[in-house]
Protein backbone atom coordinates (compact mmCIF):
# COMPACT_ATOMS: atom_id res chain seq x y z
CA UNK A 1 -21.69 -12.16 -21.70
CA UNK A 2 -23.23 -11.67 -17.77
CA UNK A 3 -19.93 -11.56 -15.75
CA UNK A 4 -19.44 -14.88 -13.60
CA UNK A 5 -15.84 -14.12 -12.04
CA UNK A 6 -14.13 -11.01 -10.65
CA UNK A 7 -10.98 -9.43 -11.78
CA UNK A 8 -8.93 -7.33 -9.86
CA UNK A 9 -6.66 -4.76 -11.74
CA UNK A 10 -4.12 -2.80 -9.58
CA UNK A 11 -1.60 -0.39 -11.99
CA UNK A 12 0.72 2.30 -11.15
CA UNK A 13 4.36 2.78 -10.52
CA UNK A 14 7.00 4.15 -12.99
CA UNK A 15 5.25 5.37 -16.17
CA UNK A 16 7.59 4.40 -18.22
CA UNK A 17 5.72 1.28 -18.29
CA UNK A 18 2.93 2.47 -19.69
CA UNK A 19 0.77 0.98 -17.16
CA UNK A 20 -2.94 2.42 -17.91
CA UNK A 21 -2.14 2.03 -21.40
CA UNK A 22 -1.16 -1.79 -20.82
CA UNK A 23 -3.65 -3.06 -18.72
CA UNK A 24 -6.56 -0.89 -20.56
CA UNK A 25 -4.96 -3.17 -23.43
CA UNK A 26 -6.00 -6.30 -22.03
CA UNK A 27 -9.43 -5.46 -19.89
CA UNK A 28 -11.93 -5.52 -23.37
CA UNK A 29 -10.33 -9.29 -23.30
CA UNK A 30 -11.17 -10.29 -19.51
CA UNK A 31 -14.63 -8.63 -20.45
CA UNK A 32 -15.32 -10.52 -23.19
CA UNK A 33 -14.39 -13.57 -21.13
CA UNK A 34 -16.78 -12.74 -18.65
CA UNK A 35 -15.27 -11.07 -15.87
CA UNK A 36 -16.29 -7.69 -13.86
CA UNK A 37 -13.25 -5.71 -13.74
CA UNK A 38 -12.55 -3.53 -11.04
CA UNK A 39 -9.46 -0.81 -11.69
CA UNK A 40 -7.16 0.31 -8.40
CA UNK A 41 -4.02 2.43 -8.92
CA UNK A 42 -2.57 1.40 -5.72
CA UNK A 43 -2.13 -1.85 -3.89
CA UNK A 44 -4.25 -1.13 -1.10
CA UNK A 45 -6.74 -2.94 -2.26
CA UNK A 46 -5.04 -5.52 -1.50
CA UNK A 47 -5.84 -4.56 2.60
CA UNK A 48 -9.30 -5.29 2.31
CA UNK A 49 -9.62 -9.20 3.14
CA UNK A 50 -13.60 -8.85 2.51
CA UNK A 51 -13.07 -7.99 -1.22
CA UNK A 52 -10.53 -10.00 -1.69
CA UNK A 53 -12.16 -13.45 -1.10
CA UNK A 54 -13.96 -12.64 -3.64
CA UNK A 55 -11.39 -11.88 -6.29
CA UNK A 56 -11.24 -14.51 -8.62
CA UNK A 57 -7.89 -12.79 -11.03
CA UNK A 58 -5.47 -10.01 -9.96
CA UNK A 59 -3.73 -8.69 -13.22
CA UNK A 60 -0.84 -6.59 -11.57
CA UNK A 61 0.95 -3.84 -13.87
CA UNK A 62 3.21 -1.88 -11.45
CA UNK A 63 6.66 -1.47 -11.00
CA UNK A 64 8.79 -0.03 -8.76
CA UNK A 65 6.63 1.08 -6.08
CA UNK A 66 6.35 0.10 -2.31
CA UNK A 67 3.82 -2.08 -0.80
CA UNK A 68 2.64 -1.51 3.12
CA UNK A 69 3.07 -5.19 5.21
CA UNK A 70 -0.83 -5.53 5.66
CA UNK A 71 -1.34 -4.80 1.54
CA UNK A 72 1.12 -7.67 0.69
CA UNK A 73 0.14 -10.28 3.68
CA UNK A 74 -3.59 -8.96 1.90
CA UNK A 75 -2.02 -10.29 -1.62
CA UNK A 76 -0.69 -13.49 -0.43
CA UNK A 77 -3.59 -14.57 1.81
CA UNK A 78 -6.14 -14.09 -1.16
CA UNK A 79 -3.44 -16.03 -3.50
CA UNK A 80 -2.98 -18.87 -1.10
CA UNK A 81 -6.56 -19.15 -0.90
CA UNK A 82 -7.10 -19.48 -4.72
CA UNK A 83 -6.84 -16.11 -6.62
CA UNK A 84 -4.78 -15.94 -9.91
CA UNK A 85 -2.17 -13.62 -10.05
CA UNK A 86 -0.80 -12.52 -13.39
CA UNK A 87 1.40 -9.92 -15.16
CA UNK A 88 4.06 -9.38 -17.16
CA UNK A 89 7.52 -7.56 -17.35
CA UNK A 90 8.86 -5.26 -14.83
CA UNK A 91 4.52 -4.31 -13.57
CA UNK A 92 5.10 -8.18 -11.19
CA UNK A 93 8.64 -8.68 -12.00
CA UNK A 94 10.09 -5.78 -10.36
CA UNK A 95 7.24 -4.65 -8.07
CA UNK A 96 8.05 -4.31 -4.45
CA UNK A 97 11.75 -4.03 -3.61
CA UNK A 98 11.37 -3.50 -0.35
CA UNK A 99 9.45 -6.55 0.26
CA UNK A 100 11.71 -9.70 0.02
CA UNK A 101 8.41 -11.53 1.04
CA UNK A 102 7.13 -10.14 -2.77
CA UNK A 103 10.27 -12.09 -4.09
CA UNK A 104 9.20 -15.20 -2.25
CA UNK A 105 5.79 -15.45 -3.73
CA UNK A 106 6.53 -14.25 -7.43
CA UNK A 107 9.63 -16.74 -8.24
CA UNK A 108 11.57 -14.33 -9.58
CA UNK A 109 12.87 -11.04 -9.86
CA UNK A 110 14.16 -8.26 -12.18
CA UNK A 111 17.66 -7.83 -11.68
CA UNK A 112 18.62 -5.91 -14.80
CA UNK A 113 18.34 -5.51 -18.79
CA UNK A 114 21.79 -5.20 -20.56
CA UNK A 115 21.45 -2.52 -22.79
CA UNK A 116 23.45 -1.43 -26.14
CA UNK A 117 27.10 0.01 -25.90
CA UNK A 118 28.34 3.06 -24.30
CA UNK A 119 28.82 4.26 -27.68
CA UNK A 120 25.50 3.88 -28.84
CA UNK A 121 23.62 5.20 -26.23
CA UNK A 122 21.71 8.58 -26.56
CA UNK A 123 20.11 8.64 -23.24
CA UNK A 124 16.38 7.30 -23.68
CA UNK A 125 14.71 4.49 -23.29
CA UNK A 126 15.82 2.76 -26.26
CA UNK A 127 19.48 2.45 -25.34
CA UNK A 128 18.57 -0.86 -23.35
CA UNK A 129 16.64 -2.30 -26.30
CA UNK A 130 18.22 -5.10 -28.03
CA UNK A 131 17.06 -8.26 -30.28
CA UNK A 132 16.88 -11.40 -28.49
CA UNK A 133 15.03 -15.06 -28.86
CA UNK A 134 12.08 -15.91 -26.71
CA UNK A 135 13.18 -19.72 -26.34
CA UNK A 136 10.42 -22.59 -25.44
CA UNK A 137 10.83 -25.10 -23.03
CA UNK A 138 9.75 -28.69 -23.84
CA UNK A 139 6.63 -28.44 -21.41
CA UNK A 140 5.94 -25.34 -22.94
CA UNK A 141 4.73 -27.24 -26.37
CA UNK A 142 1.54 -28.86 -23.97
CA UNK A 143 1.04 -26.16 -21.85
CA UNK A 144 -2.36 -24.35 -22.29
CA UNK A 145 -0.61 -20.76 -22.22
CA UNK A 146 1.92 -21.58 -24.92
CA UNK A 147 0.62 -24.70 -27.37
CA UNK A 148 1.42 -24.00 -30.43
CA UNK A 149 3.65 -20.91 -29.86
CA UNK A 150 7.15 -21.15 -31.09
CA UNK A 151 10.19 -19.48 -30.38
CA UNK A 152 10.44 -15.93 -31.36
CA UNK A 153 12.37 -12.96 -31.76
CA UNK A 154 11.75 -9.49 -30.21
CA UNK A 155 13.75 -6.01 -30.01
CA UNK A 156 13.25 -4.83 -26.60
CA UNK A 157 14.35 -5.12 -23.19
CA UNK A 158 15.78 -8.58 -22.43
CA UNK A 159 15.32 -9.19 -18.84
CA UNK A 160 18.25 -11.14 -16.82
CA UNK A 161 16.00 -12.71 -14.39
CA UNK A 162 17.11 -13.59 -10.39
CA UNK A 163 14.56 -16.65 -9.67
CA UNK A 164 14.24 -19.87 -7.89
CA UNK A 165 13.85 -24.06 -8.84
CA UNK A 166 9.76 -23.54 -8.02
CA UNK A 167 8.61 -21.87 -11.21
CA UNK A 168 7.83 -23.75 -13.87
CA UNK A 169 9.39 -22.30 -16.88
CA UNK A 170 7.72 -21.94 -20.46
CA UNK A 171 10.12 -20.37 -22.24
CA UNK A 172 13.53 -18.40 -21.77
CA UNK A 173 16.18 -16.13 -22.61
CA UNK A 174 19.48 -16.19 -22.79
CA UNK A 175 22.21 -12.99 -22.42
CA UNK A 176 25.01 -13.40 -24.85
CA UNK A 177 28.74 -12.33 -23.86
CA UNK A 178 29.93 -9.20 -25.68
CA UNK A 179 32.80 -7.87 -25.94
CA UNK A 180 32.26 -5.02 -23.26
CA UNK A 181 30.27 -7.03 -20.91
CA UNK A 182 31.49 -8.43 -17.36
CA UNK A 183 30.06 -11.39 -17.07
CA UNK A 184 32.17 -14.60 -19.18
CA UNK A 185 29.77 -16.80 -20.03
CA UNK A 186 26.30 -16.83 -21.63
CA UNK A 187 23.42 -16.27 -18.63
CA UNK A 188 19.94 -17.90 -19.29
CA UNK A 189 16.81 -16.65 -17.53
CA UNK A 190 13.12 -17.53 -17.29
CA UNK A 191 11.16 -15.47 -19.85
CA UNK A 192 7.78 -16.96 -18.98
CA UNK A 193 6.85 -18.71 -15.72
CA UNK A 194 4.16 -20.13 -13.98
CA UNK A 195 4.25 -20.85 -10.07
CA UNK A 196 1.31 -22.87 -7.79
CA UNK A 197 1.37 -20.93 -4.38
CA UNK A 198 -1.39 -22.64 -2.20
CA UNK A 199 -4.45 -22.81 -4.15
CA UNK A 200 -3.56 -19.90 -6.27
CA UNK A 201 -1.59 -20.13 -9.33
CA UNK A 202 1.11 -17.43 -10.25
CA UNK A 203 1.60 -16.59 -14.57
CA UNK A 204 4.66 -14.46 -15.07
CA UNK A 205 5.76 -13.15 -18.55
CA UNK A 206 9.17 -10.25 -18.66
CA UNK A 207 8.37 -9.15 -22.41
CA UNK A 208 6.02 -6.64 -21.63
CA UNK A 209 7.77 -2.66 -21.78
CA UNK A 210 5.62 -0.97 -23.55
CA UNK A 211 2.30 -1.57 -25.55
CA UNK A 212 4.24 -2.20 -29.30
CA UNK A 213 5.58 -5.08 -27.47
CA UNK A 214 2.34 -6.05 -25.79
CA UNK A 215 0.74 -5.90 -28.88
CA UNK A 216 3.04 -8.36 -30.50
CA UNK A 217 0.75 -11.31 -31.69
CA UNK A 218 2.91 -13.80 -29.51
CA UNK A 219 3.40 -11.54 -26.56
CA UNK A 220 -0.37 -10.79 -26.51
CA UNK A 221 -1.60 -14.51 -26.56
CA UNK A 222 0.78 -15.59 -24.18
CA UNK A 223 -0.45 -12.92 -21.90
CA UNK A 224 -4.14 -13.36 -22.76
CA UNK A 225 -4.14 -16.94 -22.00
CA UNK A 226 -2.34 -16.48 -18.32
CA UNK A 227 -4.38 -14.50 -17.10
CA UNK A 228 -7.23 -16.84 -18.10
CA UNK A 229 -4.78 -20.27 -16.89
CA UNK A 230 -4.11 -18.24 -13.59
CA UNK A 231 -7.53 -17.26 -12.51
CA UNK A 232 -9.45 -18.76 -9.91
């Protein structure tokens, strides 16, 4: 297929996220949908207003990083004038801390991931994996990114999500109350999002940690068809 539309892929941050191995996941399918994909490991990029007007779909996998004022006001000027934006779990979730701007556009923000008890930690990555329900909304069941995806269970991070009455939520999760926790009642959180920002349009998904989970047949479809929903 001759490439008709430009995507933008910008990856970095905390490796822990796998974040070449994510995205390099996902670019054979924006090929085969017929875009040019450009790889940055930085948000720089994002400076350059000239290539950015003609980015069509930024597919953002980096987390906890730092982003300069003119990269982000670079970001949100090419979203407000019609580029998607799209990502999943902590790579546009938990981004740019020190940019409450970030916050602003995105909808929503990492906050934390409960993990197992004290008791059954052993100090890697897995002691903040539990199983949880990926829950659909009503509008998720005519929504182009999620018809005909029901709920579904996964064993992996489940993000408690800070967000905001804009995004329009496809599906969510919900934090039980266990015994050791502090909080006293259950906490629900978006899971999967969507946000209009200008002419742009914003696709959000928090399952997303590593590449087993991206590779999950509901994870992966979800993901596949926001970035193409999102895009210009």
């Amino acid at each position: 297929m001759t490439p008709s539309k430009n995507a933008l892929v910008v990856r970095g941050g905390w490796d822990g996220h796998q974040p070449v191995e994510a995205t390099e996941l996902f670019i054979p399918y924006l090929r085969a949908n017929g875009f040019e994909v450009r790889v940055e490991e930085s948000p720089a990029i994002y400076a350059d207003a000239d290539y950015m007007a003609g980015v069509d779909l930024i597919v953002q996998c980096n987390t906890m990083t730092t982003i300069e004022p003119e990269e982000f006001e670079g970001l949100r000027d090419a979203v407000e004038a019609g580029t998607g934006l799209a990502g999943w779990h902590g790579g546009i979730a938990d981004s740019y801390r020190n940019n409450s701007d970030y916050l602003h556009l995105i909808g929503g923000q990492f906050a934390c991931h409960p993990g197992k008890h004290a008791d059954e930690r052993v100090g890697e990555q897995s002691d903040n994996y539990v199983p949880y329900t990926v829950t659909m909304t009503p509008e998720a069941a005519g929504h182009p990114i999620t018809e005909g995806i029901g709920d579904f269970e996964l064993v992996t991070e489940q993000y408690w999500v800070l967000a905001d009455s804009y995004i329009d939520v496809l599906a969510t999760t919900t934090q039980k109350v266990r015994e050791w926790d502090p909080w006293h009642r259950e906490v629900t959180s978006p899971a999967i999002w969507t946000r209009r920002w200008g002419n742009g349009k914003i696709f959000v998904a928090t399952p997303g940690h590593h590449v087993d989970i991206l590779e999950n047949p509901n994870v992966k479809t979800i993901i596949e068809r926001g970035m193409l929903w999102a895009s210009r």
